[in-house]
C-alpha atoms as a PDB file:
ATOM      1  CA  UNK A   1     -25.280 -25.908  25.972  1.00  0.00           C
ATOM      2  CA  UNK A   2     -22.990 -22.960  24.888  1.00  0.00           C
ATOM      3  CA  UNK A   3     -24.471 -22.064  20.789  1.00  0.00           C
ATOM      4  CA  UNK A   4     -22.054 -21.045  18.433  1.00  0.00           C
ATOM      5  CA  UNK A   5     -21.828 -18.248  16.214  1.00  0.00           C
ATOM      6  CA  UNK A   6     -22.841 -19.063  12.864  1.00  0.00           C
ATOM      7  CA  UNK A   7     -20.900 -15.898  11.451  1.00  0.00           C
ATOM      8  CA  UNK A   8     -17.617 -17.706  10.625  1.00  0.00           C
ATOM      9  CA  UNK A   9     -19.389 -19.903   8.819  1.00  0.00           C
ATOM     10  CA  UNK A  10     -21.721 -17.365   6.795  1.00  0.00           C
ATOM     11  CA  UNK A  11     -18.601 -15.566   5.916  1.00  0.00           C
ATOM     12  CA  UNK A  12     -16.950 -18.563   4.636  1.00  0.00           C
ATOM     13  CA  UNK A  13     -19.791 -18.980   2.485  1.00  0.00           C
ATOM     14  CA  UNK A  14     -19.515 -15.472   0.824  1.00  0.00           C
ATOM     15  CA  UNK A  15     -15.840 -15.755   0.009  1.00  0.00           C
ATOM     16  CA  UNK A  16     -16.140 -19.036  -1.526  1.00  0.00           C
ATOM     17  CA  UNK A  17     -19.357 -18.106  -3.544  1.00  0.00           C
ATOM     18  CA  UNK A  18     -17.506 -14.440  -4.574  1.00  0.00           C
ATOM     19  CA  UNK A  19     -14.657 -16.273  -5.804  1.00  0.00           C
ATOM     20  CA  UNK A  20     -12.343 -14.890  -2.955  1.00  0.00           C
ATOM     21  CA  UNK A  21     -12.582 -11.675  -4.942  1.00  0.00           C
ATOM     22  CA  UNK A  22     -11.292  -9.712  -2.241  1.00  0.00           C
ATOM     23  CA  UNK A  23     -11.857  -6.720  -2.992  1.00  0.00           C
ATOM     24  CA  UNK A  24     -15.382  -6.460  -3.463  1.00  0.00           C
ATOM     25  CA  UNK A  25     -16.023  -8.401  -0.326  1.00  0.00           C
ATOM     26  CA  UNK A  26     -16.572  -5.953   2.770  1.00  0.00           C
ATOM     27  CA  UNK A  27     -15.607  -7.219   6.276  1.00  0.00           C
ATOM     28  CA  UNK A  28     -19.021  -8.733   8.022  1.00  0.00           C
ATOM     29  CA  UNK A  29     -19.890  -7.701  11.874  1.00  0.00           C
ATOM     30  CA  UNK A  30     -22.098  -4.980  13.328  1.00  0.00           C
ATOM     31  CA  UNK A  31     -20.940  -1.838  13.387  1.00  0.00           C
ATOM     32  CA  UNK A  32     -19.180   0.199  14.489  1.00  0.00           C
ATOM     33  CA  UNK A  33     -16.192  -1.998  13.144  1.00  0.00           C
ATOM     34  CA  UNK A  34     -12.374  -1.228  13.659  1.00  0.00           C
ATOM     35  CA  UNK A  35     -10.366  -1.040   9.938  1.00  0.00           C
ATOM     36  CA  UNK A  36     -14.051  -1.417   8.491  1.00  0.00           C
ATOM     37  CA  UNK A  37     -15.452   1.668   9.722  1.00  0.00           C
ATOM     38  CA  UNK A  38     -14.457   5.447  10.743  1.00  0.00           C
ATOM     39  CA  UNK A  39     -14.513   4.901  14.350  1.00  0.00           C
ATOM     40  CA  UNK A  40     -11.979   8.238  15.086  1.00  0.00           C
ATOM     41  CA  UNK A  41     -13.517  11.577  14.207  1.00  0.00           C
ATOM     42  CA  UNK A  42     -10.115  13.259  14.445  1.00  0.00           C
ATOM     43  CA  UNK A  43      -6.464  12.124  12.792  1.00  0.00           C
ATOM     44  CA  UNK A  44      -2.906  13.195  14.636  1.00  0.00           C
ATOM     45  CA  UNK A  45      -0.331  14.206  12.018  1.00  0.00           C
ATOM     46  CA  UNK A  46       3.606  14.117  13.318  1.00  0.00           C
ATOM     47  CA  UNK A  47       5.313  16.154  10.290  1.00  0.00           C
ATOM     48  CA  UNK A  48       8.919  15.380   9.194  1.00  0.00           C
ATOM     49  CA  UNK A  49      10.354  12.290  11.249  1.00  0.00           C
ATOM     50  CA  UNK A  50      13.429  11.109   9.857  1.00  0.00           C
ATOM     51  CA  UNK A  51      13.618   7.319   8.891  1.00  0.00           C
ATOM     52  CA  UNK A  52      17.074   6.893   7.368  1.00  0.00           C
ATOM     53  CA  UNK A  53      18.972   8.411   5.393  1.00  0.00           C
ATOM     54  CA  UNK A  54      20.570   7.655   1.273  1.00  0.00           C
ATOM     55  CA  UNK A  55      23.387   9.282  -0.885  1.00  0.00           C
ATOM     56  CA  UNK A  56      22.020   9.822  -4.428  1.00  0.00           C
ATOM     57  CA  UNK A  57      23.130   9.509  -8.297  1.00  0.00           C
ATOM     58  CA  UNK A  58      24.610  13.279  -7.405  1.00  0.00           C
ATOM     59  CA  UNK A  59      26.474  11.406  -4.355  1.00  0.00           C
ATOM     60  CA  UNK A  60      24.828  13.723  -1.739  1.00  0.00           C
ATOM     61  CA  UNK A  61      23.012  12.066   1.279  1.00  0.00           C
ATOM     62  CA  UNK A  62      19.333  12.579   1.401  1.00  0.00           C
ATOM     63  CA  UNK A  63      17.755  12.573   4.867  1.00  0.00           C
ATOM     64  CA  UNK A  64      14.527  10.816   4.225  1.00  0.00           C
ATOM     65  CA  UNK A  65      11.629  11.442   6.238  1.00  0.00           C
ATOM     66  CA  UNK A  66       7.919  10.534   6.414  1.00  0.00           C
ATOM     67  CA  UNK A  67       4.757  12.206   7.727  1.00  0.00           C
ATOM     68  CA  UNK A  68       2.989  10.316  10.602  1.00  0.00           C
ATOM     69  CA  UNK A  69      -0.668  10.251  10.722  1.00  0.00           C
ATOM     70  CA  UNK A  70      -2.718   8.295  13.684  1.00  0.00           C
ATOM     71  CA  UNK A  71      -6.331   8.102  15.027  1.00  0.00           C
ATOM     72  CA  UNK A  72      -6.238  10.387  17.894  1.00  0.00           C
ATOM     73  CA  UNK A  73      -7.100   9.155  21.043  1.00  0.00           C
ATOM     74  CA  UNK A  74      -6.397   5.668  20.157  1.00  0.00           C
ATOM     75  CA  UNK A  75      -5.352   3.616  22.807  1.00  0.00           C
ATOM     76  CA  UNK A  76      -4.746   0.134  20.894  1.00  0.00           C
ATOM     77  CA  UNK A  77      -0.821  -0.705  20.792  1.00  0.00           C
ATOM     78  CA  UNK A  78      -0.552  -2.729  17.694  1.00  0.00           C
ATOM     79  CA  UNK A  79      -1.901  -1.572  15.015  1.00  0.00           C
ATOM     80  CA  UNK A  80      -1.610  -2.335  11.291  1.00  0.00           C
ATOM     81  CA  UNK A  81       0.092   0.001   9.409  1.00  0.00           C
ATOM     82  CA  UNK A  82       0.509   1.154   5.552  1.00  0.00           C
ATOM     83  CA  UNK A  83       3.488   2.832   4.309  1.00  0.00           C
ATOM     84  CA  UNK A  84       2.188   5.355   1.376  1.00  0.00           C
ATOM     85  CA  UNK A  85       4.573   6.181  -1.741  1.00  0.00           C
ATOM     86  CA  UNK A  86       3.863   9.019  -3.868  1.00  0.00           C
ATOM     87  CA  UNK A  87       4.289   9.452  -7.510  1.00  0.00           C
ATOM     88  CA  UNK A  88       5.537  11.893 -10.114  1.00  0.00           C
ATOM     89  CA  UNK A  89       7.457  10.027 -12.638  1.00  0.00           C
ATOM     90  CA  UNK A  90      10.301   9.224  -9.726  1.00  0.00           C
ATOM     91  CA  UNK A  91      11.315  12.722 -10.423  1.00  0.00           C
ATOM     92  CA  UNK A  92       9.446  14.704  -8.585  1.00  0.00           C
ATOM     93  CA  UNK A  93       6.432  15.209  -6.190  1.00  0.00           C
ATOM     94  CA  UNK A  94       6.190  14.626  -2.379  1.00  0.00           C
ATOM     95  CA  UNK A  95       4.285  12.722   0.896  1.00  0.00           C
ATOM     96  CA  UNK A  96       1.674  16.013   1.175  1.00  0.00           C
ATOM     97  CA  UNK A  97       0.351  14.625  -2.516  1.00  0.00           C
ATOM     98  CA  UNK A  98      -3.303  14.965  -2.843  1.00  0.00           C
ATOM     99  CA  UNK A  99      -4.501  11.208  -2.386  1.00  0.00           C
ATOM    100  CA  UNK A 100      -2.075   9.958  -0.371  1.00  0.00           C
ATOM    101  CA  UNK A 101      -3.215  12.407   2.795  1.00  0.00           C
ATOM    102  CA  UNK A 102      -7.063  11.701   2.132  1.00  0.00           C
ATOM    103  CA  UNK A 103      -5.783   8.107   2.104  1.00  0.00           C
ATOM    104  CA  UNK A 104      -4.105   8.723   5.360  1.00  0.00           C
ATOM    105  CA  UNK A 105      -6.355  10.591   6.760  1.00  0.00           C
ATOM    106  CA  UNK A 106      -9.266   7.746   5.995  1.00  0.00           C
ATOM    107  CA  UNK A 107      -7.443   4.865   7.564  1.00  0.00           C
ATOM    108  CA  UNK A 108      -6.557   6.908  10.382  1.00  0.00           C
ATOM    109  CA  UNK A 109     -10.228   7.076  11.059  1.00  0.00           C
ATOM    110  CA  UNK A 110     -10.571   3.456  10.815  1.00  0.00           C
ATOM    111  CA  UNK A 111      -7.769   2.715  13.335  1.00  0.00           C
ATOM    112  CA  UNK A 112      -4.277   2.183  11.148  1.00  0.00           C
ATOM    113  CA  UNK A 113      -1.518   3.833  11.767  1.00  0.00           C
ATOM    114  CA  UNK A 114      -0.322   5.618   8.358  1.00  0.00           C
ATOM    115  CA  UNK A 115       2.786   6.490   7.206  1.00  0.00           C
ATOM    116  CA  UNK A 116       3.293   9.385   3.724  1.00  0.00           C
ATOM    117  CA  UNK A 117       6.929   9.196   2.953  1.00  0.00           C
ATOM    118  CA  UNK A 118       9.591  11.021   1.292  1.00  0.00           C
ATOM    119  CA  UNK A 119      12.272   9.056  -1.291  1.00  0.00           C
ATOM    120  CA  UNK A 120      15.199  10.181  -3.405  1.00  0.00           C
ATOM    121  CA  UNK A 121      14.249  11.304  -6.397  1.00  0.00           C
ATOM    122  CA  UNK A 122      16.134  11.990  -9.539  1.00  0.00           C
ATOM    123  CA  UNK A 123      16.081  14.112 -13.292  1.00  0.00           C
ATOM    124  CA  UNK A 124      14.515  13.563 -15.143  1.00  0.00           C
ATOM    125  CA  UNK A 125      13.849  10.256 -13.419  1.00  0.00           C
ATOM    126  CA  UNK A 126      11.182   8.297 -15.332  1.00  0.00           C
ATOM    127  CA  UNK A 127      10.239  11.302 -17.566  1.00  0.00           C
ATOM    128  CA  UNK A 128      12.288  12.793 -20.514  1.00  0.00           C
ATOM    129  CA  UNK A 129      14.902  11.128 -21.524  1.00  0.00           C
ATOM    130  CA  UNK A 130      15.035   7.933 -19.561  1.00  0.00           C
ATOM    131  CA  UNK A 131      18.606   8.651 -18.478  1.00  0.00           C
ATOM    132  CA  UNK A 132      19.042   7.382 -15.108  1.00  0.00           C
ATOM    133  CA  UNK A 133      14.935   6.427 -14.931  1.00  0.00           C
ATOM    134  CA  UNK A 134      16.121   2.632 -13.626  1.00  0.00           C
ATOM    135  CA  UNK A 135      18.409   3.649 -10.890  1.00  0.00           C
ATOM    136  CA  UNK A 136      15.431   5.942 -10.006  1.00  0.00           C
ATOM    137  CA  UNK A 137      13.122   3.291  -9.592  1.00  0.00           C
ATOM    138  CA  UNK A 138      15.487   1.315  -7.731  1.00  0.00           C
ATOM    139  CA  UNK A 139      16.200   4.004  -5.259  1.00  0.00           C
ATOM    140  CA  UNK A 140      12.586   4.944  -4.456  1.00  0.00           C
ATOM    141  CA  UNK A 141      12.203   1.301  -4.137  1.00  0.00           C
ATOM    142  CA  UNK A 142      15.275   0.683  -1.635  1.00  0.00           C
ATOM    143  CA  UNK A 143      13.736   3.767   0.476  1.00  0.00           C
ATOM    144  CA  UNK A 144      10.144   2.531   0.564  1.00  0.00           C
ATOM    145  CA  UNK A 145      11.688  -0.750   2.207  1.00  0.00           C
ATOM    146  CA  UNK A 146      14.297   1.480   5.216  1.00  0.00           C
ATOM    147  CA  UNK A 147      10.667   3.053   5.788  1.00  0.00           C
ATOM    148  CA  UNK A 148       9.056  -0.677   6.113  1.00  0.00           C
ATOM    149  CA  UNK A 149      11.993  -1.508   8.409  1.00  0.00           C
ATOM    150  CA  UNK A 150      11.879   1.859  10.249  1.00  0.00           C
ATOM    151  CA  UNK A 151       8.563   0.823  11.595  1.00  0.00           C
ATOM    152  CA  UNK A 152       9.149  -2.813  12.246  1.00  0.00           C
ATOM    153  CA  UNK A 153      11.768  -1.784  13.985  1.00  0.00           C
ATOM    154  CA  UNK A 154      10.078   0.756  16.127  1.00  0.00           C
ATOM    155  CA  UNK A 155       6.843  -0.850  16.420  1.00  0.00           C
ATOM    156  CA  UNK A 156       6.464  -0.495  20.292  1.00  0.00           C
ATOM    157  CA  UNK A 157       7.238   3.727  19.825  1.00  0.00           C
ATOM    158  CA  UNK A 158       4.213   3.930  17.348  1.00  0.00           C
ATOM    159  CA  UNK A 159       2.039   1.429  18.457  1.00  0.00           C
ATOM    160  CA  UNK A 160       2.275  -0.590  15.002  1.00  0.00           C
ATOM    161  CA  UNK A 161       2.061  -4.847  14.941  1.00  0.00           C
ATOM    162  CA  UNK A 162       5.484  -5.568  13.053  1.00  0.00           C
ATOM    163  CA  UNK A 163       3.737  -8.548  11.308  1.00  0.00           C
ATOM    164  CA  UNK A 164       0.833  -6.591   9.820  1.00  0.00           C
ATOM    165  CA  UNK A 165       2.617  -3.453   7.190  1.00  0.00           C
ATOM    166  CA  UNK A 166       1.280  -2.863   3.722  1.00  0.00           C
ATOM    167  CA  UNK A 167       2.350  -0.489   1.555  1.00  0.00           C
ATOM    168  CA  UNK A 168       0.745   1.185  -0.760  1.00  0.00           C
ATOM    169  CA  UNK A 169       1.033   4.243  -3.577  1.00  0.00           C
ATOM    170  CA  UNK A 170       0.102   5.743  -6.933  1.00  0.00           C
ATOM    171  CA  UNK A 171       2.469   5.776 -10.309  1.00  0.00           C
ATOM    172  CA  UNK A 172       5.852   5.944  -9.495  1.00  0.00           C
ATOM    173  CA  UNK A 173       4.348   5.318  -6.149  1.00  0.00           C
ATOM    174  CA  UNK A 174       2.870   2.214  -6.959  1.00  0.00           C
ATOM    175  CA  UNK A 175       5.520   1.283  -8.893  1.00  0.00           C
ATOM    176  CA  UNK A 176       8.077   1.099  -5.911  1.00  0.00           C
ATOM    177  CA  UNK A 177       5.168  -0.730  -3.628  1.00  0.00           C
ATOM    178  CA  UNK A 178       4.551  -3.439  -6.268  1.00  0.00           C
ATOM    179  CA  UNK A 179       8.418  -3.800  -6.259  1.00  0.00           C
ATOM    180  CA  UNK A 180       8.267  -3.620  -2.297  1.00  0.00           C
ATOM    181  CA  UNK A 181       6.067  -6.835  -2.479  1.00  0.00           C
ATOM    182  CA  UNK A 182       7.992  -9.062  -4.925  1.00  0.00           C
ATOM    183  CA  UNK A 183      10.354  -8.537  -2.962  1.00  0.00           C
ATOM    184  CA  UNK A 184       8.876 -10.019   0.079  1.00  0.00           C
ATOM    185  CA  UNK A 185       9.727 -13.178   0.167  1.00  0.00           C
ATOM    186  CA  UNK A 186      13.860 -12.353  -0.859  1.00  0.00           C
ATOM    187  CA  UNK A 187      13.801  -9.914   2.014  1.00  0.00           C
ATOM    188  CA  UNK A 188      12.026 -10.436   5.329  1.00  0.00           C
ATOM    189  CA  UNK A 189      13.057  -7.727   7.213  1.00  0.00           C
ATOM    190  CA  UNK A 190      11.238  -5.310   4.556  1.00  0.00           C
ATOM    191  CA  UNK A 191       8.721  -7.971   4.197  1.00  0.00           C
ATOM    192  CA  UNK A 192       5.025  -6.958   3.734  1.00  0.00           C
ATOM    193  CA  UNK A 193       1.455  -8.167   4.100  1.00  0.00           C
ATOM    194  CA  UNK A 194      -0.167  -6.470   0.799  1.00  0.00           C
ATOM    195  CA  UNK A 195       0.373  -3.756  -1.631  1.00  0.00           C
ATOM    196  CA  UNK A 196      -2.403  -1.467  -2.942  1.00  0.00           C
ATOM    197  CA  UNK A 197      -1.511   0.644  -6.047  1.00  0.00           C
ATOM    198  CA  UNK A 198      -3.225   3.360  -7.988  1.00  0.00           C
ATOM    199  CA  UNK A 199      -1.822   3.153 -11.945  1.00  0.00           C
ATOM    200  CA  UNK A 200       1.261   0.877 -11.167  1.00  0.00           C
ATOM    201  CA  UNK A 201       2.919  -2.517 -12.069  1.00  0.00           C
ATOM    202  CA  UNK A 202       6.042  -4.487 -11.224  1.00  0.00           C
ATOM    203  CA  UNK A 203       9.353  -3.463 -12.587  1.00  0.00           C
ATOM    204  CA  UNK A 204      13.136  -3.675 -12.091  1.00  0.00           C
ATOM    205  CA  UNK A 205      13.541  -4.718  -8.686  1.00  0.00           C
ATOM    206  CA  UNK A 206      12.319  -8.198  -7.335  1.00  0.00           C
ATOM    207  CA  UNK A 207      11.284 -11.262  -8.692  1.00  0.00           C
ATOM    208  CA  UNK A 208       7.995 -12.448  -8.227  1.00  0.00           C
ATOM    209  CA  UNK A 209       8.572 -15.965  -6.411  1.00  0.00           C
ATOM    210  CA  UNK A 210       5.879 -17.864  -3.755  1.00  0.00           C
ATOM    211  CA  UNK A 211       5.882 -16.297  -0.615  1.00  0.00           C
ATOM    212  CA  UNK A 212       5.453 -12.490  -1.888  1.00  0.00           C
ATOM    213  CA  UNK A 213       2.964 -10.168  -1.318  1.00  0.00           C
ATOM    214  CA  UNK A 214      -0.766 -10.566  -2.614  1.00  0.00           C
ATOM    215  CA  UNK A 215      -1.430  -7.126  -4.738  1.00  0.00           C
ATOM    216  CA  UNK A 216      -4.013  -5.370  -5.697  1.00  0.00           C
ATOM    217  CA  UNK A 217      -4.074  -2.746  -8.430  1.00  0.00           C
ATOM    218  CA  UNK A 218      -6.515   0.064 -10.128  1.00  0.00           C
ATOM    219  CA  UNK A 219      -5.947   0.623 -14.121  1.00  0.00           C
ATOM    220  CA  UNK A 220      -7.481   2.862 -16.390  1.00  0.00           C
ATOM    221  CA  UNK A 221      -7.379   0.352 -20.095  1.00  0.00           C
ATOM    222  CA  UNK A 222      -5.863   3.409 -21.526  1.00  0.00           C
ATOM    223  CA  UNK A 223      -3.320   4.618 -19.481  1.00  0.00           C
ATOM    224  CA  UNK A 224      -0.638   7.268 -20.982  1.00  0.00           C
ATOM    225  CA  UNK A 225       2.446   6.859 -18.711  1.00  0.00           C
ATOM    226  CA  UNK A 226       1.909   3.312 -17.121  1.00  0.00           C
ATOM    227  CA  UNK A 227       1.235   1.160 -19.519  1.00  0.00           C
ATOM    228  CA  UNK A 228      -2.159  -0.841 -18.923  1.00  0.00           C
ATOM    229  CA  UNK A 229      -0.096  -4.186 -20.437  1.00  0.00           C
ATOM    230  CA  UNK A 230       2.446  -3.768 -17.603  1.00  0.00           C
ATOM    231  CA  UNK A 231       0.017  -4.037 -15.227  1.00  0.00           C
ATOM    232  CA  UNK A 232      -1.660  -6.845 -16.651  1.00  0.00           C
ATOM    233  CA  UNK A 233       1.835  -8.752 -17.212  1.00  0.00           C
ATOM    234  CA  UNK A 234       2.190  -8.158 -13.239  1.00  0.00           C
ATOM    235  CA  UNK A 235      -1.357  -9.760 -12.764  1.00  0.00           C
ATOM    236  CA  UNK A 236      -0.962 -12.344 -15.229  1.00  0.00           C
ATOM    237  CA  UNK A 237       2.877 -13.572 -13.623  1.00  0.00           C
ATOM    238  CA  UNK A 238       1.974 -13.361  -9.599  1.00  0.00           C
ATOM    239  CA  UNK A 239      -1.158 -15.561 -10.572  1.00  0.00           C
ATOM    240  CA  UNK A 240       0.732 -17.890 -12.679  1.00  0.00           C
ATOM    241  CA  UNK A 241       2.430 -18.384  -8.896  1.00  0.00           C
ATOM    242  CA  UNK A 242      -1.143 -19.206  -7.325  1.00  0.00           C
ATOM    243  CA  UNK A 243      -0.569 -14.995  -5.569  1.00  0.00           C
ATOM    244  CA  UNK A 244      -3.232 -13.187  -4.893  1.00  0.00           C
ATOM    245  CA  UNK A 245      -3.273 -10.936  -7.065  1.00  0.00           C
ATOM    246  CA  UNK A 246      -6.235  -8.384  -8.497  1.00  0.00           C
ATOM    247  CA  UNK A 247      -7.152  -5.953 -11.126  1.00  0.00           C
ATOM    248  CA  UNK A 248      -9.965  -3.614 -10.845  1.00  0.00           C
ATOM    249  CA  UNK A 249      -9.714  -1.494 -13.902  1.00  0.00           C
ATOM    250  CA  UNK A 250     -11.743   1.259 -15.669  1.00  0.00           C
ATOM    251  CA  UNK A 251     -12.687   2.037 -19.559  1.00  0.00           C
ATOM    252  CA  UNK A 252     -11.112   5.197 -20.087  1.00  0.00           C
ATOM    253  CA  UNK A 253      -8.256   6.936 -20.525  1.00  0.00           C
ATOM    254  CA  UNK A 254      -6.610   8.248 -18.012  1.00  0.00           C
ATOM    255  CA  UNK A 255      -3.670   8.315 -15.044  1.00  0.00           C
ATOM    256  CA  UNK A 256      -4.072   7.979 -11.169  1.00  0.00           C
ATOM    257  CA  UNK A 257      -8.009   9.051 -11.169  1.00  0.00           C
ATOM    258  CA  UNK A 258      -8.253   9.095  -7.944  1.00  0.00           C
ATOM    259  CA  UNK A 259     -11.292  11.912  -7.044  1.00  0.00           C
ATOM    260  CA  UNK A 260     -13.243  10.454 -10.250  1.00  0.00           C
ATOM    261  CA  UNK A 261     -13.457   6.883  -8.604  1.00  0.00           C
ATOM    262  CA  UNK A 262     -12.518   7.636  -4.835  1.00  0.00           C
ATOM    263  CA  UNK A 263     -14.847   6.055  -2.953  1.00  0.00           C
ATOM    264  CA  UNK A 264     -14.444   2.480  -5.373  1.00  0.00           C
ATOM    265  CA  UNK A 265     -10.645   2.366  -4.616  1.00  0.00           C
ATOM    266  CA  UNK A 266     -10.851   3.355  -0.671  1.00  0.00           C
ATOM    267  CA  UNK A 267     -13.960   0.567  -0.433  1.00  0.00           C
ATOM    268  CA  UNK A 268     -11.654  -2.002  -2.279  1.00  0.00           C
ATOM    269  CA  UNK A 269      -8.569  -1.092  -0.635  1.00  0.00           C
ATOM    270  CA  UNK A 270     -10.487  -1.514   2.861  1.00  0.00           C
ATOM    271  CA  UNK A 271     -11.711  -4.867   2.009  1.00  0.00           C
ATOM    272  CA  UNK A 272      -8.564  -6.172   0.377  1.00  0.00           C
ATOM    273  CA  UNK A 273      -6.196  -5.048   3.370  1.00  0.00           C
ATOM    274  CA  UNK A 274      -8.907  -6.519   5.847  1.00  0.00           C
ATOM    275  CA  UNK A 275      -8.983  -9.861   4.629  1.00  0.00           C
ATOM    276  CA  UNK A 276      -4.916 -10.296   3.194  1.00  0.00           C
ATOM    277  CA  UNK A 277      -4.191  -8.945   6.575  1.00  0.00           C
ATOM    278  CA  UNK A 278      -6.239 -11.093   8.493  1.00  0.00           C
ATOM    279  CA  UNK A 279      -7.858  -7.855  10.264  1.00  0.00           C
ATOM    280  CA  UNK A 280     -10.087  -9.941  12.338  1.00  0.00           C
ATOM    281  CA  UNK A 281      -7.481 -10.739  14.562  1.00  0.00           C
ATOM    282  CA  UNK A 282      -5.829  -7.980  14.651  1.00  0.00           C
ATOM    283  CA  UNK A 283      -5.700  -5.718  17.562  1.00  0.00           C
ATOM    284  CA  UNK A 284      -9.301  -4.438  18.184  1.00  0.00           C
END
């Protein structure tokens, strides 16, 4: 008689007793493990590849592109992906920003395919005077979803499974991926699987209704420019829809600390895309 595995079961066991605390739940199996482990030892970056294009509050067209980072060698054709968003107050900044190529770089190794984009950005944006700080958001927003639909809709060319995208990002960044999953479930060709942000929360765009995207966000309690409350508002209104939604947050003050707790939010982020993604039957 044929035994079965009694790892299903032992998993099972850990999510229910953890609470389905996603996050701090790593992926079980022996290693190595693909999107648990680094499994590539080198990273392919394609620089500069256009994914659409977006006339601005100055009514000049902005060709937006994205940086294209994949494990090389790979030979799996569909492969989760995650869209990256940088911040900088939707004002400034750009995809070579600090974190978001380590990011990159570290799913790369695990076998994702990773995308840093580019999006319109505006002055003073979200700093200064506030002036045109709403459009802003919703144009960084609107480009972060043409980039979701620019690889759904050339999933074969990249080797990317269409119904496995996150996105992901830090401030302004984060910002425009939270709004990228409450939007999921009003708009399925930009739809996404999960959203990972670094000092972000939900605003303008969306509505948070049943079918968007479970979230997952990392707060300092004292935050200067995104208010720790906002955050918690966004927590506090996707649960009140049974979403998945979490908070891992820290007792300082501070703004996108990303090299103080780097190794916390790439672990977290790991185990939160494996499980919201359902990475175990992904492409492996």
């Amino acid at each position: 008689m044929r035994r079965r595995s009694i790892l299903p079961i032992l998993v099972a066991l850990v999510v229910i007793a953890a609470g389905c605390n996603y996050p701090r739940i790593a992926p079980p199996g022996n290693a190595p493990l693909r999107y648990r482990d680094a499994i590539f030892d080198a990273v392919t970056v394609t620089n500069d590849i256009s994914y659409g294009s977006a006339t601005n509050l100055s009514n000049t067209v902005i060709d937006l592109k994205l940086d294209l980072y994949q494990p090389t060698g790979d030979t799996a054709t569909s492969r989760p992906a995650i869209v990256w968003v940088h911040g900088g107050s939707f004002c400034c900044g750009n995809k070579s920003s600090g974190e978001l190529v380590d990011e990159s770089n570290t799913f790369s190794k695990m076998g994702f395919v990773n995308v840093s984009i580019n999006y319109r950005l505006e002055s003073p944006g979200c700093s200064g005077n506030l002036s045109n700080c709403v459009p802003a958001i919703q144009e960084a927003t609107a480009d972060t979803q043409t980039a979701v639909r620019f690889l759904r809709t050339n999933a074969s060319t990249y080797g990317i499974d269409p119904d496995r995208i996150a996105v992901g990002g830090s401030s302004a960044g984060a910002i425009a991926a939270f709004n990228v999953a409450y939007s999921t479930s009003e708009d399925a060709s930009a739809r996404v699987r999960a959203a990972v942000g670094i000092s972000g929360a939900h605003l303008v765009a969306g509505t948070t209704s049943l079918g968007d995207a479970p979230i997952l966000d990392f707060h300092c309690a004292t935050d200067p420019l995104v208010s720790y409350q906002w955050a918690q508002d966004t927590i506090d209104a996707a649960k009140a829809l049974g979403l998945d939604a979490f908070f891992e947050t820290w007792p300082e003050t501070c703004h996108v600390p990303y090299l103080a707790h780097r190794q916390q939010i790439l672990d977290q982020t790991r185990n939160f895309l494996w499980w919201e993604m359902d990475l175990t039957h992904a492409a492996h």
